[in-house]
Protein backbone atom coordinates (compact mmCIF):
# COMPACT_ATOMS: atom_id res chain seq x y z
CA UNK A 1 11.81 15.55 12.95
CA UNK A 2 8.71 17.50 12.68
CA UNK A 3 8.05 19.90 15.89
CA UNK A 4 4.65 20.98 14.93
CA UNK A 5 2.85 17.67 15.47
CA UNK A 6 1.51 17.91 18.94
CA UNK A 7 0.22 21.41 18.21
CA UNK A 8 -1.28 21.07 14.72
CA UNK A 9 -3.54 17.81 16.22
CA UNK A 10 -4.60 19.92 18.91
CA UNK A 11 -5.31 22.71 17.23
CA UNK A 12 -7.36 20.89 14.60
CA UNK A 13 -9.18 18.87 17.27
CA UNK A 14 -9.98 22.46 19.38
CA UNK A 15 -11.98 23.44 16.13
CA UNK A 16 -13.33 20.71 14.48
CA UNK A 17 -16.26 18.05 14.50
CA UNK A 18 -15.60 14.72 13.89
CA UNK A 19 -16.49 12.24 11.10
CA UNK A 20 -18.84 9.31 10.04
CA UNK A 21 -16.75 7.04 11.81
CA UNK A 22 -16.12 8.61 14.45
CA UNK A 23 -19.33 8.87 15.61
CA UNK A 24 -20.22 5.19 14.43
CA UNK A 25 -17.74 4.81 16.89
CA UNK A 26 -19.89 5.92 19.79
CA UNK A 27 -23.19 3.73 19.20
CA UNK A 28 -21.59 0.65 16.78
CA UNK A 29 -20.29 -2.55 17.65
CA UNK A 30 -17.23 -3.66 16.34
CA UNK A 31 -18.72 -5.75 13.03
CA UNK A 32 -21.13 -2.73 12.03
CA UNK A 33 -17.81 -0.14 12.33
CA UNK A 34 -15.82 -2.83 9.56
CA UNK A 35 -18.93 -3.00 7.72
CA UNK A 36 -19.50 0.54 7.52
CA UNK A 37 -15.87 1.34 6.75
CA UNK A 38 -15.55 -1.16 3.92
CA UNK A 39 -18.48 0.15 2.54
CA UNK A 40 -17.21 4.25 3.30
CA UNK A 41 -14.26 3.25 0.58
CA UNK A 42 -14.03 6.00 -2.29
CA UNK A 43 -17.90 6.93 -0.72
CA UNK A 44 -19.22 10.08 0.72
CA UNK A 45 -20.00 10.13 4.55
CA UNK A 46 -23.71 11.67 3.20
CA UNK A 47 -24.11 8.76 0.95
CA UNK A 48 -22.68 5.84 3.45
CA UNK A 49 -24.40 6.93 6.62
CA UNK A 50 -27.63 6.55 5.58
CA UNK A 51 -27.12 3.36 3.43
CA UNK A 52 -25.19 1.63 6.69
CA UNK A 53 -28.48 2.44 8.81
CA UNK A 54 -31.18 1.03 6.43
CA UNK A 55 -28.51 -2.16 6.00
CA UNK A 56 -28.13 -2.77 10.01
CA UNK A 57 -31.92 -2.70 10.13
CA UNK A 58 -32.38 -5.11 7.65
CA UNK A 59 -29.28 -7.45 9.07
CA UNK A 60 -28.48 -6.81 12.32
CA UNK A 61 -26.15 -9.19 13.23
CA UNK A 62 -23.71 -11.05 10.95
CA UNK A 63 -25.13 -13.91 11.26
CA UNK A 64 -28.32 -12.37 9.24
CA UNK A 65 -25.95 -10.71 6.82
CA UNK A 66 -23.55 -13.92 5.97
CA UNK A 67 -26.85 -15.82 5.19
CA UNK A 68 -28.78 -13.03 3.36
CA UNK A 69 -28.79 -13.34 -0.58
CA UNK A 70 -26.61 -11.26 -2.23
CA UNK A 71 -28.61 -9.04 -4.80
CA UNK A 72 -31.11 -8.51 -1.73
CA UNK A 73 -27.82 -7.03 -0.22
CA UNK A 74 -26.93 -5.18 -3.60
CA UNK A 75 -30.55 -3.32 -3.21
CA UNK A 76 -29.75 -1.97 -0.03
CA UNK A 77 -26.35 -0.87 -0.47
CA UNK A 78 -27.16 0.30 -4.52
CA UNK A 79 -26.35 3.83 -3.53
CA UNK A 80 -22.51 3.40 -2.69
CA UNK A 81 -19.81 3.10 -5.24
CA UNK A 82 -18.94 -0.57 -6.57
CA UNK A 83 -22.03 -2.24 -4.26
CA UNK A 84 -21.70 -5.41 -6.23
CA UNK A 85 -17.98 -5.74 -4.91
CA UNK A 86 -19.23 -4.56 -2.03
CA UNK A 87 -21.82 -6.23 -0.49
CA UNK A 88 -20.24 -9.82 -1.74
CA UNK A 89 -17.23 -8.53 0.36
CA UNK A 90 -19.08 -7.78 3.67
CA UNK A 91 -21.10 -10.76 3.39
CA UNK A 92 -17.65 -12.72 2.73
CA UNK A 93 -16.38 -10.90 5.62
CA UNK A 94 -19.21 -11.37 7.69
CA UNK A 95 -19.06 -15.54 7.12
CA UNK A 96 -15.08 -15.50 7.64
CA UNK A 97 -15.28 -13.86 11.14
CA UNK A 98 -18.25 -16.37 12.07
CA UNK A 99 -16.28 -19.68 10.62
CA UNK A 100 -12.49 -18.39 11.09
CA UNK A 101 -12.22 -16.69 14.19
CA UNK A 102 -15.37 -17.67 16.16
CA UNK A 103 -17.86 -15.05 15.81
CA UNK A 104 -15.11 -12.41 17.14
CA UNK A 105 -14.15 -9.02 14.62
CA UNK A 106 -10.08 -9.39 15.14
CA UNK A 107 -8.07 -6.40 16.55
CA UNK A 108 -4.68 -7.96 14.78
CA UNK A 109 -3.69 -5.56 11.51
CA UNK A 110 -2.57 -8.79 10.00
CA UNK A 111 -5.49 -10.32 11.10
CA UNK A 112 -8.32 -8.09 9.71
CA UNK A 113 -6.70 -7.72 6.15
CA UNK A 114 -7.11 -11.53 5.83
CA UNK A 115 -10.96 -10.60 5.98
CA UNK A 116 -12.64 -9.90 2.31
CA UNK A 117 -12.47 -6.22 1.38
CA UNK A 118 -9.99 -5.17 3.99
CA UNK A 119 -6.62 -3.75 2.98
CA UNK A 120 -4.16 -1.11 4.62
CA UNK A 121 -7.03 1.59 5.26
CA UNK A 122 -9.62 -0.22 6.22
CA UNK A 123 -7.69 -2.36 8.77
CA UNK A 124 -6.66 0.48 10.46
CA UNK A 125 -9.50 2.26 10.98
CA UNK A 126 -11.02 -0.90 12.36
CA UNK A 127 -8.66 -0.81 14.79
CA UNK A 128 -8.59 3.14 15.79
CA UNK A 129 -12.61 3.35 15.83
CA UNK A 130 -13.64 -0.17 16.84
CA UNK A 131 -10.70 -0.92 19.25
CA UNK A 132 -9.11 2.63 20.21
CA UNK A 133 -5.96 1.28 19.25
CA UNK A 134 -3.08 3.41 17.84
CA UNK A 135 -2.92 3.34 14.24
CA UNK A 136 -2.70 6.08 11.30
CA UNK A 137 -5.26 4.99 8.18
CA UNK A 138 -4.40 7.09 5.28
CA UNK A 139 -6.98 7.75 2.63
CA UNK A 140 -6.66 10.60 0.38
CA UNK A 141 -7.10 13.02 2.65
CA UNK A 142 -4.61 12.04 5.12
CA UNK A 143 -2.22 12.11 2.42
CA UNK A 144 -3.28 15.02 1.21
CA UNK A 145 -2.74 17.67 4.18
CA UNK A 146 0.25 15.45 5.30
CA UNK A 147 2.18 16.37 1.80
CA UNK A 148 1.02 20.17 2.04
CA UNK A 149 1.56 20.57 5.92
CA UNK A 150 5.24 19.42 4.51
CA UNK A 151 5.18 16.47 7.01
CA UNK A 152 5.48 14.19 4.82
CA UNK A 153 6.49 14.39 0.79
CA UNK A 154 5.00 11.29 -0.86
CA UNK A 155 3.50 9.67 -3.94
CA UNK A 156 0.65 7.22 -2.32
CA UNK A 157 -1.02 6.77 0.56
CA UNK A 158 0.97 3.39 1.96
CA UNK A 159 4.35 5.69 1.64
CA UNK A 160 2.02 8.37 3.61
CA UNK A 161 1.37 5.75 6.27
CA UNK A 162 5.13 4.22 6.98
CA UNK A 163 6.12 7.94 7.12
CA UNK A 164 3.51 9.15 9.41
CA UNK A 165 4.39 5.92 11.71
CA UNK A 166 7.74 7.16 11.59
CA UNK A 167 7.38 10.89 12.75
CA UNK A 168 3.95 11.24 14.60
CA UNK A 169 4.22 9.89 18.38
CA UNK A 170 1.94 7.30 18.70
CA UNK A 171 0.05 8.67 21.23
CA UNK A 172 -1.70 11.08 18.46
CA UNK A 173 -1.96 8.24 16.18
CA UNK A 174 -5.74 7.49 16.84
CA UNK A 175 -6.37 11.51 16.38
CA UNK A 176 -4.60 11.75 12.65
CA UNK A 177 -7.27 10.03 10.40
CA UNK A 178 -10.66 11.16 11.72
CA UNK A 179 -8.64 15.07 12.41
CA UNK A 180 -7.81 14.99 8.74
CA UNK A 181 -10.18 13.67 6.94
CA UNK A 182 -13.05 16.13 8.57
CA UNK A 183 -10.20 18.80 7.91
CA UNK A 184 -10.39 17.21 4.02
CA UNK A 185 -13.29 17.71 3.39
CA UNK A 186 -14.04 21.09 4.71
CA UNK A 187 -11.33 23.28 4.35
CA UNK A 188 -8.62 21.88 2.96
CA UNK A 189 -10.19 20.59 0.44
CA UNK A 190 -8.73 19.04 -3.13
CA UNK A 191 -9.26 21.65 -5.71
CA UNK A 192 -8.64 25.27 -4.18
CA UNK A 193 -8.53 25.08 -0.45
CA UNK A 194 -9.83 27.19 2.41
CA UNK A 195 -6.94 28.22 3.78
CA UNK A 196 -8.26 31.89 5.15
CA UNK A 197 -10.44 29.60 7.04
CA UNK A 198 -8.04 27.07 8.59
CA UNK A 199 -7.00 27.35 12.19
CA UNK A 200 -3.28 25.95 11.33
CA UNK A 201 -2.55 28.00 7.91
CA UNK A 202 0.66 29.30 9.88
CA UNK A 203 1.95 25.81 10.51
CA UNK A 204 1.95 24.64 6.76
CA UNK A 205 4.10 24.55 3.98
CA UNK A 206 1.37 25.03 1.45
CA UNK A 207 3.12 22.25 -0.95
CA UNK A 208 1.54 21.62 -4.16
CA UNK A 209 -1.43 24.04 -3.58
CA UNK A 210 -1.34 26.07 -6.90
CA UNK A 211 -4.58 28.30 -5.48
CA UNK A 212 -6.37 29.26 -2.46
CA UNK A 213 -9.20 31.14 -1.05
């Protein structure tokens, strides 16, 4: 059992901001948070955030979206990563939560991953940003600072996420993804990390990091 949970989280959310989606989460409905988080996969939040805005003005409901034509869709979205795959996915997304469950984004894990473009990650951040429900999405930074904190010693992020289930009390399991991933991408970042600069360098393990600054 790991006794440094409760006070790592806290720590982490004394001193940081918080993410793309977690501020979506503040002035988004629940179809423009899945649409912006499929469309945040392997995508930077500088690249997504302003691509998500121009597509919600264009389509602002999913109605608009799951009847727009898709390479009209492809020139909004051409910024991001894989926009082909992309914007056929949240327009197939879009139509399946109109015809399959009537208009209505689902709060169901097993639910949302039936919906075009929505595995593990996705699903659960759906559910921690547009529900507040406890869940722990895992993209690479999550796995990441989970392996080096030593919480967790893992080869991919689904392993990362049963584990992390497993250890963290669920009542910090909404904090984990949008704590880490800000923490990811400014200090402990992939190459050669901050760690003079991180408020809970005493609490880790350091595992795998071969150099630091």
């Amino acid at each position: 059992m790991v006794k440094n949970i409760p006070i790592v989280l806290r720590k982490l959310a004394k001193y940081h901001g918080t993410t793309m989606l977690g501020e979506f989460s503040t002035r988004y409905d629940k179809w423009k948070i899945l649409i912006s988080t499929i469309l945040s996969a392997r995508a930077r939040d500088e690249v997504t955030e302003p691509v998500c805005k121009e597509l919600f003005r264009k389509y602002p409901t999913k109605e608009r979206l799951a009847k727009a034509k898709q390479k009209d869709v492809e020139k909004v979205i051409k910024r991001i990563g894989f926009y082909r795959s992309k914007a056929k996915n949240i327009m197939a997304a879009s139509r399946a939560i109109i015809e399959e469950f009537r208009g209505v984004v689902p709060k169901k894990k097993e639910d949302l991953m039936k919906l075009p473009g929505v595995g593990s990650k996705v699903a659960g951040c759906v559910r921690v940003y547009a529900f507040n429900q406890p869940s722990i999405p895992v993209d690479t930074h999550v796995h990441k600072i989970a392996n080096r904190l030593g919480w967790v010693k893992t080869k991919n992020p689904l392993q990362t996420e049963k584990e992390l289930e497993r250890i963290v009390p669920k009542r910090y399991w909404k904090l984990v993804n949008d704590l880490f991933v800000y923490h990811g991408k400014t200090v402990c970042l992939s190459q050669i990390p901050r760690c003079s600069k991180c408020v809970i360098e005493k609490y880790c393990k350091k595992a795998g990091v071969k150099k630091q600054r």
